[in-house]
N, C-alpha and C. Protein backbone atom coordinates (compact mmCIF):
# COMPACT_ATOMS: atom_id res chain seq x y z
N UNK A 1 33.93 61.62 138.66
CA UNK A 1 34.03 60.44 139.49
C UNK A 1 32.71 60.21 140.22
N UNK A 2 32.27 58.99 140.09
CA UNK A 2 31.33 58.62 141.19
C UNK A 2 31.46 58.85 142.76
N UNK A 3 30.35 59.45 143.42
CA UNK A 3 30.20 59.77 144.66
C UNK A 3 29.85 59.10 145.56
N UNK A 4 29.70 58.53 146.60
CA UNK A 4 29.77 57.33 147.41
C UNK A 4 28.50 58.36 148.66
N UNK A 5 27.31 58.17 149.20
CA UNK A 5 27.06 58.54 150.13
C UNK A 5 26.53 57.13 150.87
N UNK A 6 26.89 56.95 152.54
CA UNK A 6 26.88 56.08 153.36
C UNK A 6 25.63 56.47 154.54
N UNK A 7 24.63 55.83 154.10
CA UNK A 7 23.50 56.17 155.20
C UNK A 7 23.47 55.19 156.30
N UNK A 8 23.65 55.15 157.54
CA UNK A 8 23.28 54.36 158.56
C UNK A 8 22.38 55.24 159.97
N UNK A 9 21.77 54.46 160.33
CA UNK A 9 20.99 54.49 161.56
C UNK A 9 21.75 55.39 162.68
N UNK A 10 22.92 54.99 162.70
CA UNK A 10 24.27 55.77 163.64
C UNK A 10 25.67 56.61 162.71
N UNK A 11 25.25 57.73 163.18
CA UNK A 11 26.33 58.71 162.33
C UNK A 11 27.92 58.15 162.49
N UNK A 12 28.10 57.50 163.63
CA UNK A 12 29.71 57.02 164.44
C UNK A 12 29.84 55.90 163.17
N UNK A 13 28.65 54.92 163.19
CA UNK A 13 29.00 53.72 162.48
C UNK A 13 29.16 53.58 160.59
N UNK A 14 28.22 54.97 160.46
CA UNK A 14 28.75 55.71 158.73
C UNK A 14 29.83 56.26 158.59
N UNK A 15 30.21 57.11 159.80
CA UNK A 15 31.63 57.31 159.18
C UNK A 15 32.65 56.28 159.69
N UNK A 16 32.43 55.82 160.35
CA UNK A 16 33.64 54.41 160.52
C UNK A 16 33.88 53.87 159.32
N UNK A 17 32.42 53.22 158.38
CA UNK A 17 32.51 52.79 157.29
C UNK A 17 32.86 53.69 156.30
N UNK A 18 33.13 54.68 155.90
CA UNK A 18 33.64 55.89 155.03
C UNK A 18 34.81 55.89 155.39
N UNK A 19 35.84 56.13 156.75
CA UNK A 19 36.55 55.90 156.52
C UNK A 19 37.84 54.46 156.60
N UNK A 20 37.05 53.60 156.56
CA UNK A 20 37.31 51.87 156.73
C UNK A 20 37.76 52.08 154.82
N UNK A 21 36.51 52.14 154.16
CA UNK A 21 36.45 51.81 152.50
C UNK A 21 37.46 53.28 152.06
N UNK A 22 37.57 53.98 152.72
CA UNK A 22 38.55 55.43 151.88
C UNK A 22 39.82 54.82 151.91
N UNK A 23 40.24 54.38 153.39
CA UNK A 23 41.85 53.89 153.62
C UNK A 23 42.08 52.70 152.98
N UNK A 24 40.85 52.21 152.49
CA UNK A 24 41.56 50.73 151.49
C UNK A 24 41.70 50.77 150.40
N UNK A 25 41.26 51.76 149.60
CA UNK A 25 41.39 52.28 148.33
C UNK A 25 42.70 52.12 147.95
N UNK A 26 44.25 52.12 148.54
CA UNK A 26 45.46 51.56 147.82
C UNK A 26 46.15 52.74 147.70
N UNK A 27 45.61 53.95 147.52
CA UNK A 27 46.40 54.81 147.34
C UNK A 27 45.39 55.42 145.91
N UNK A 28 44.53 54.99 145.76
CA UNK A 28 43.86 55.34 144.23
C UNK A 28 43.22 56.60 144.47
N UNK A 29 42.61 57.12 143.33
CA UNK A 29 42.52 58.53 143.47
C UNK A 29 41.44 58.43 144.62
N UNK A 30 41.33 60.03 145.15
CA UNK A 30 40.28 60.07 145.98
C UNK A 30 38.64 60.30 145.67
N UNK A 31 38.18 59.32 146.26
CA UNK A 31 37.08 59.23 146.23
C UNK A 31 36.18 60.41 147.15
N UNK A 32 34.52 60.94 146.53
CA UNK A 32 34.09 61.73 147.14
C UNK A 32 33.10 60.83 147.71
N UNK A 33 33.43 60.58 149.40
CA UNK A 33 32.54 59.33 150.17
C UNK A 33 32.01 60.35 151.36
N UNK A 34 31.09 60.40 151.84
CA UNK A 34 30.17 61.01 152.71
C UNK A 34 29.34 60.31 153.80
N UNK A 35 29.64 60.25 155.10
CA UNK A 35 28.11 59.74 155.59
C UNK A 35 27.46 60.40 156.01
N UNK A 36 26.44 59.86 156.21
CA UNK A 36 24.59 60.65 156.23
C UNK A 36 24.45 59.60 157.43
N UNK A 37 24.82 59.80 158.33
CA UNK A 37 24.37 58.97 159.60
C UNK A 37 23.83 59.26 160.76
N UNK A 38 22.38 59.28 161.43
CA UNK A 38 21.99 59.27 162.63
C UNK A 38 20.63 60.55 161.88
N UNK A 39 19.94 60.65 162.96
CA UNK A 39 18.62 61.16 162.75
C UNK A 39 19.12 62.73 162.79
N UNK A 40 17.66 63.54 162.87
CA UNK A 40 18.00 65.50 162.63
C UNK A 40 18.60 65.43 164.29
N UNK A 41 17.90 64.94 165.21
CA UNK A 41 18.67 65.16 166.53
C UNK A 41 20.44 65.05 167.42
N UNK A 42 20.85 63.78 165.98
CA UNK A 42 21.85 63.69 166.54
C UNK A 42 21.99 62.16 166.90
N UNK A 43 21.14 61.95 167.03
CA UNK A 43 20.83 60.58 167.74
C UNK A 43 20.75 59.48 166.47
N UNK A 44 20.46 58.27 166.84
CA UNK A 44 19.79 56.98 166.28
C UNK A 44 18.46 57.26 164.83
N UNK A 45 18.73 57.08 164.28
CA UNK A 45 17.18 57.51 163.41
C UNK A 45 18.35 57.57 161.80
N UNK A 46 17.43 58.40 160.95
CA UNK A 46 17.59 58.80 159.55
C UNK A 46 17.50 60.15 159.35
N UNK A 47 17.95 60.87 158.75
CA UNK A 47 17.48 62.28 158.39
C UNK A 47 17.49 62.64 156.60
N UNK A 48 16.42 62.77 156.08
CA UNK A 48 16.48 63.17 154.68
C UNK A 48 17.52 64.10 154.46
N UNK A 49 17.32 65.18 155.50
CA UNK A 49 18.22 66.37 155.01
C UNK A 49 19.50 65.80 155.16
N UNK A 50 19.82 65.01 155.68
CA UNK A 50 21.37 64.66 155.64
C UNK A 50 21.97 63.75 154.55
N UNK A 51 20.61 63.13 154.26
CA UNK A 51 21.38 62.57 152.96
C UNK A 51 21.07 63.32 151.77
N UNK A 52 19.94 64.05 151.52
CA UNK A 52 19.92 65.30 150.75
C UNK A 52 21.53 65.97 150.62
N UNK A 53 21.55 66.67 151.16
CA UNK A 53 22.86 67.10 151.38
C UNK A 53 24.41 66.47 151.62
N UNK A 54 24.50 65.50 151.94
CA UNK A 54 25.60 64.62 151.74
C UNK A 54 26.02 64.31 150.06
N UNK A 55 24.60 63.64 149.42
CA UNK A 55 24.40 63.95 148.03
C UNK A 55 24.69 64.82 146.91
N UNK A 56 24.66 65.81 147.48
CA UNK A 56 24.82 66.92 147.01
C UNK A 56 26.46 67.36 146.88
N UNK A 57 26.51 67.10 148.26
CA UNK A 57 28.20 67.24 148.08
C UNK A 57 29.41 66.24 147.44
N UNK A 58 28.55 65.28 146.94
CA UNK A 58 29.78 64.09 146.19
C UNK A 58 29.57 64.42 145.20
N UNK A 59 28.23 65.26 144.99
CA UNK A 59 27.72 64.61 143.17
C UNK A 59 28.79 65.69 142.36
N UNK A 60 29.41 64.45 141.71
CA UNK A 60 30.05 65.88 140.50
C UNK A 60 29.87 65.29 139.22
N UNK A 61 28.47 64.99 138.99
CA UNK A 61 28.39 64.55 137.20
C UNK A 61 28.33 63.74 136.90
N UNK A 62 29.37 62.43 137.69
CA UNK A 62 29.23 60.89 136.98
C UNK A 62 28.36 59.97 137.40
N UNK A 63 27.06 60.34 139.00
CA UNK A 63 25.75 59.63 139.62
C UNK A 63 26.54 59.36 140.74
N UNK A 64 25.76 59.30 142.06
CA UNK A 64 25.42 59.05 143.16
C UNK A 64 25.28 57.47 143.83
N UNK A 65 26.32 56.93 143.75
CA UNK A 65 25.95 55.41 144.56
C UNK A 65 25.62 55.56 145.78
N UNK A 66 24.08 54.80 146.68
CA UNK A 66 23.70 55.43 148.06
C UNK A 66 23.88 54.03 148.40
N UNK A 67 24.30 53.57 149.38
CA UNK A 67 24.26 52.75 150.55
C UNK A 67 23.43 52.86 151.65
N UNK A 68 22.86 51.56 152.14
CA UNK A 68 21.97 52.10 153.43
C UNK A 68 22.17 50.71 154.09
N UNK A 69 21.79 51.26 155.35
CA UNK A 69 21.91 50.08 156.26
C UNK A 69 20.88 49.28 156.69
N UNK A 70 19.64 49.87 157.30
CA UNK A 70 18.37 49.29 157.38
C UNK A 70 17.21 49.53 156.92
N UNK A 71 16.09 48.85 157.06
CA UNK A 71 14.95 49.35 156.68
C UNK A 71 14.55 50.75 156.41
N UNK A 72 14.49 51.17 157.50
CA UNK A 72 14.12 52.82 157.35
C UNK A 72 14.95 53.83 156.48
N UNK A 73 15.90 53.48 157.12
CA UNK A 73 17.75 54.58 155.57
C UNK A 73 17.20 53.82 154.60
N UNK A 74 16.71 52.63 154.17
CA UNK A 74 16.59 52.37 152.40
C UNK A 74 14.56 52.92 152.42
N UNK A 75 14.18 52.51 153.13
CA UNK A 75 12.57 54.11 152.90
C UNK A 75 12.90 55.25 152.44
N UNK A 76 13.62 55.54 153.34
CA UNK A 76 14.50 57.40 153.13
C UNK A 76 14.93 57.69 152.16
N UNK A 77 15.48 56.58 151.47
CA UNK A 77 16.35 57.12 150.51
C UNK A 77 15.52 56.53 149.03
N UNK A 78 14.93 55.78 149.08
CA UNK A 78 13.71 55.53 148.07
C UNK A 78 12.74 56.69 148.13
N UNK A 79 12.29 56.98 149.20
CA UNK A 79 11.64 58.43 148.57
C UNK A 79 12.29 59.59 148.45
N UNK A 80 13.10 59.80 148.69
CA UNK A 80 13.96 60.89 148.14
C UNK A 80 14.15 60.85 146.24
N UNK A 81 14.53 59.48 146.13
CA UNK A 81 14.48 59.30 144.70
C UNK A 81 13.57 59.68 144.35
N UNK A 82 11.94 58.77 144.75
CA UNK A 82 11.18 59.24 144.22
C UNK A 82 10.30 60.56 143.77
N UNK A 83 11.16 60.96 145.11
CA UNK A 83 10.45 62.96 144.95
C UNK A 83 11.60 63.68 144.32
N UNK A 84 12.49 63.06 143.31
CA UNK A 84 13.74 63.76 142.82
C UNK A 84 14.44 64.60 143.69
N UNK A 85 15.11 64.46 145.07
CA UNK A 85 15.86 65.41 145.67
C UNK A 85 16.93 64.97 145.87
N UNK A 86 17.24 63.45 145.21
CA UNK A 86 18.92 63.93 144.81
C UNK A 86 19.16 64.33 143.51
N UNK A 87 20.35 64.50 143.47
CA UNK A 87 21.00 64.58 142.06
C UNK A 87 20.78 63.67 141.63
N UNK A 88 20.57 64.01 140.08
CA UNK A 88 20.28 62.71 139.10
C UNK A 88 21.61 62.00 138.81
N UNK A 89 21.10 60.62 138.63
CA UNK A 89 22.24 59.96 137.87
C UNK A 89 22.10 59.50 139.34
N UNK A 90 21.53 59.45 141.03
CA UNK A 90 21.64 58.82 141.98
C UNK A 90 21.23 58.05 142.48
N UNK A 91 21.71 56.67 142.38
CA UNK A 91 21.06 55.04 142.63
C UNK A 91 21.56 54.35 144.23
N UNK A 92 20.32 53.91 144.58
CA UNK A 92 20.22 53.00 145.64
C UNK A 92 20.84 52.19 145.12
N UNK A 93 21.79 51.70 145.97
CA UNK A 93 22.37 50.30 145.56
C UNK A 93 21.52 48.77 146.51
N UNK A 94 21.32 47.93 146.07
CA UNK A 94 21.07 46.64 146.89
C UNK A 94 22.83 46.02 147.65
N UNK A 95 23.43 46.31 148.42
CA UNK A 95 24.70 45.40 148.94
C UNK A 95 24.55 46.03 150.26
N UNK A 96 25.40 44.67 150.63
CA UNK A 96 25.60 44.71 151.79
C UNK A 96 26.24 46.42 152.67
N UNK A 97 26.05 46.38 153.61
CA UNK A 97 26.51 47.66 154.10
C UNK A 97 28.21 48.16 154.13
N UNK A 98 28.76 47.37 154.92
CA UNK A 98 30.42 47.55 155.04
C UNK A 98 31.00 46.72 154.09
N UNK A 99 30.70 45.52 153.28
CA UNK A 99 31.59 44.97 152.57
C UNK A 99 31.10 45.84 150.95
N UNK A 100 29.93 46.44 150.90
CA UNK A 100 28.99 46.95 149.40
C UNK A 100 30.16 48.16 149.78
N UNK A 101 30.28 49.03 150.57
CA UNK A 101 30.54 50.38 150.74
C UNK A 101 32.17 49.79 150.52
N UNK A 102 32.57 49.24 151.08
CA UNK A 102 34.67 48.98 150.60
C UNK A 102 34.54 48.94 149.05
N UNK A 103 33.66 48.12 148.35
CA UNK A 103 33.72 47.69 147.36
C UNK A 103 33.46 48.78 146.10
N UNK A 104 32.41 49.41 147.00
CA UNK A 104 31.88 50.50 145.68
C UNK A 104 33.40 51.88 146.12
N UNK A 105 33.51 52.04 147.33
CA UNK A 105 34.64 52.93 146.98
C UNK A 105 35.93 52.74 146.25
N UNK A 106 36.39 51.45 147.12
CA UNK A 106 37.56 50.89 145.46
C UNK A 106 37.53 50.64 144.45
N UNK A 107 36.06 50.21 143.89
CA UNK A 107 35.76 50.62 142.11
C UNK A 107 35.70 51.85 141.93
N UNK A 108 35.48 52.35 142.64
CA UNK A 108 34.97 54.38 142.40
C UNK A 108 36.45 55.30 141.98
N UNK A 109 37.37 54.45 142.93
CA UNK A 109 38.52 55.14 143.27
C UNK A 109 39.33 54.52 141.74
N UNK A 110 39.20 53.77 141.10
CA UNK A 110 39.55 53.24 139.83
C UNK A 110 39.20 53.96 138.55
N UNK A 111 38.42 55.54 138.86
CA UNK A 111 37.52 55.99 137.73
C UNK A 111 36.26 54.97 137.10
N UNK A 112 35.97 53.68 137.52
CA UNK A 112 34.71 53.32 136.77
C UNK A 112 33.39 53.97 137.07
N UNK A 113 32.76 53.78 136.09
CA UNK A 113 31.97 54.46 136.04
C UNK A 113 30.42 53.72 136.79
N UNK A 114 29.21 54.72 137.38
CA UNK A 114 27.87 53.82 138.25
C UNK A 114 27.81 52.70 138.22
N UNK A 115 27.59 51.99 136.84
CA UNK A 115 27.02 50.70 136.49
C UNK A 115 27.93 49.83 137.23
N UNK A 116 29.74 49.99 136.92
CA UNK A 116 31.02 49.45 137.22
C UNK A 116 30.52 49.23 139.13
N UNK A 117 30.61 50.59 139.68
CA UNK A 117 30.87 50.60 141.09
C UNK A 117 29.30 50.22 141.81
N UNK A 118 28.08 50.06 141.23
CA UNK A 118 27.20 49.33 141.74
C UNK A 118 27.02 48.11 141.80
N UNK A 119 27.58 47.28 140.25
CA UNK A 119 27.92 46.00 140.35
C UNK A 119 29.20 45.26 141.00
N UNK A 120 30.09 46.15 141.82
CA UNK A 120 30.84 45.65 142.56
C UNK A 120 30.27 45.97 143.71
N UNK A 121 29.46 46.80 144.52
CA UNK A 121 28.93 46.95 145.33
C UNK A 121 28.27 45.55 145.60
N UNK A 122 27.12 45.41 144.63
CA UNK A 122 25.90 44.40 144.71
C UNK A 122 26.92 42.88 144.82
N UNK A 123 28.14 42.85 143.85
CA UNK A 123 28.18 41.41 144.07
C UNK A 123 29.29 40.77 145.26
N UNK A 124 29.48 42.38 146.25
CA UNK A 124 30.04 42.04 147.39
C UNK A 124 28.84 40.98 148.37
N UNK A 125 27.77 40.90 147.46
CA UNK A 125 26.58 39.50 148.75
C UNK A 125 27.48 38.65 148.46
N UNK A 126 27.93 38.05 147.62
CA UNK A 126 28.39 37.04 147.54
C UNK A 126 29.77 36.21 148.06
N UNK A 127 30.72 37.61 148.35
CA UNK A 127 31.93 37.32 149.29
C UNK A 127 31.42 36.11 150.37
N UNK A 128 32.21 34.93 150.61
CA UNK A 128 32.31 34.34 151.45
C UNK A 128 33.57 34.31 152.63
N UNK A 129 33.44 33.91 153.23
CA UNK A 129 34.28 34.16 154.02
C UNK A 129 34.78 32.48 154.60
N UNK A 130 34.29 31.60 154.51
CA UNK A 130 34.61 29.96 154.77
C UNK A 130 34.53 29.54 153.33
């Protein structure tokens, strides 16, 4: 199954969203969703090692969908790619933060496979709401 890790600026506001997108899943299998939220202090910021390791703990074989919230979590997590320290098969997604992250966990939770749960991620931009 695809692994879901949730990077934000604030650790409170990654796992809110982890568990917002887990409880809407329907009852479908469980998804391995993680957040990587707030800096090494604790505080406001990013921490590699946390999404290093968050990574690590979803990945079981089928790739890594990463979510990020701002500027700096999508830096972080672009060079991490680029210096290979996640697991392979692990893609930045482009979507929105809380509606990309519901979306990629309820495709995830369906068994589809990266391509499946990134392109429902990505084409959560387009949800309208009026």
């Amino acid at each position: 199954m695809v692994g879901i890790v949730l990077v934000s600026h604030s650790s409170s506001v990654a796992e809110a969203v982890a568990a917002l997108a887990a409880g809407l899943t329907g009852g479908g299998t469980d998804v391995p969703v993680v957040a990587a939220g707030g800096g090494p202090d604790g505080g406001l910021g990013t921490s590699s090692d946390l999404i290093a390791s968050a990574a690590r703990t979803v990945d079981q074989g089928a790739g890594v969908a990463v979510l990020a919230d701002l500027g700096s979590a999508v830096l972080t997590v672009k060079a991490l790619l680029a210096d290979d320290e996640l697991p392979a098969g692990s893609r930045l997604l482009d979507a929105p933060f809380l509606e990309g992250a519901v979306a990629a966990v309820v495709t995830a939770s369906t068994g589809a496979d990266l391509d499946a749960v990134a392109a429902a991620a990505e084409e959560a931009y387009t949800f309208r709401k009026l």
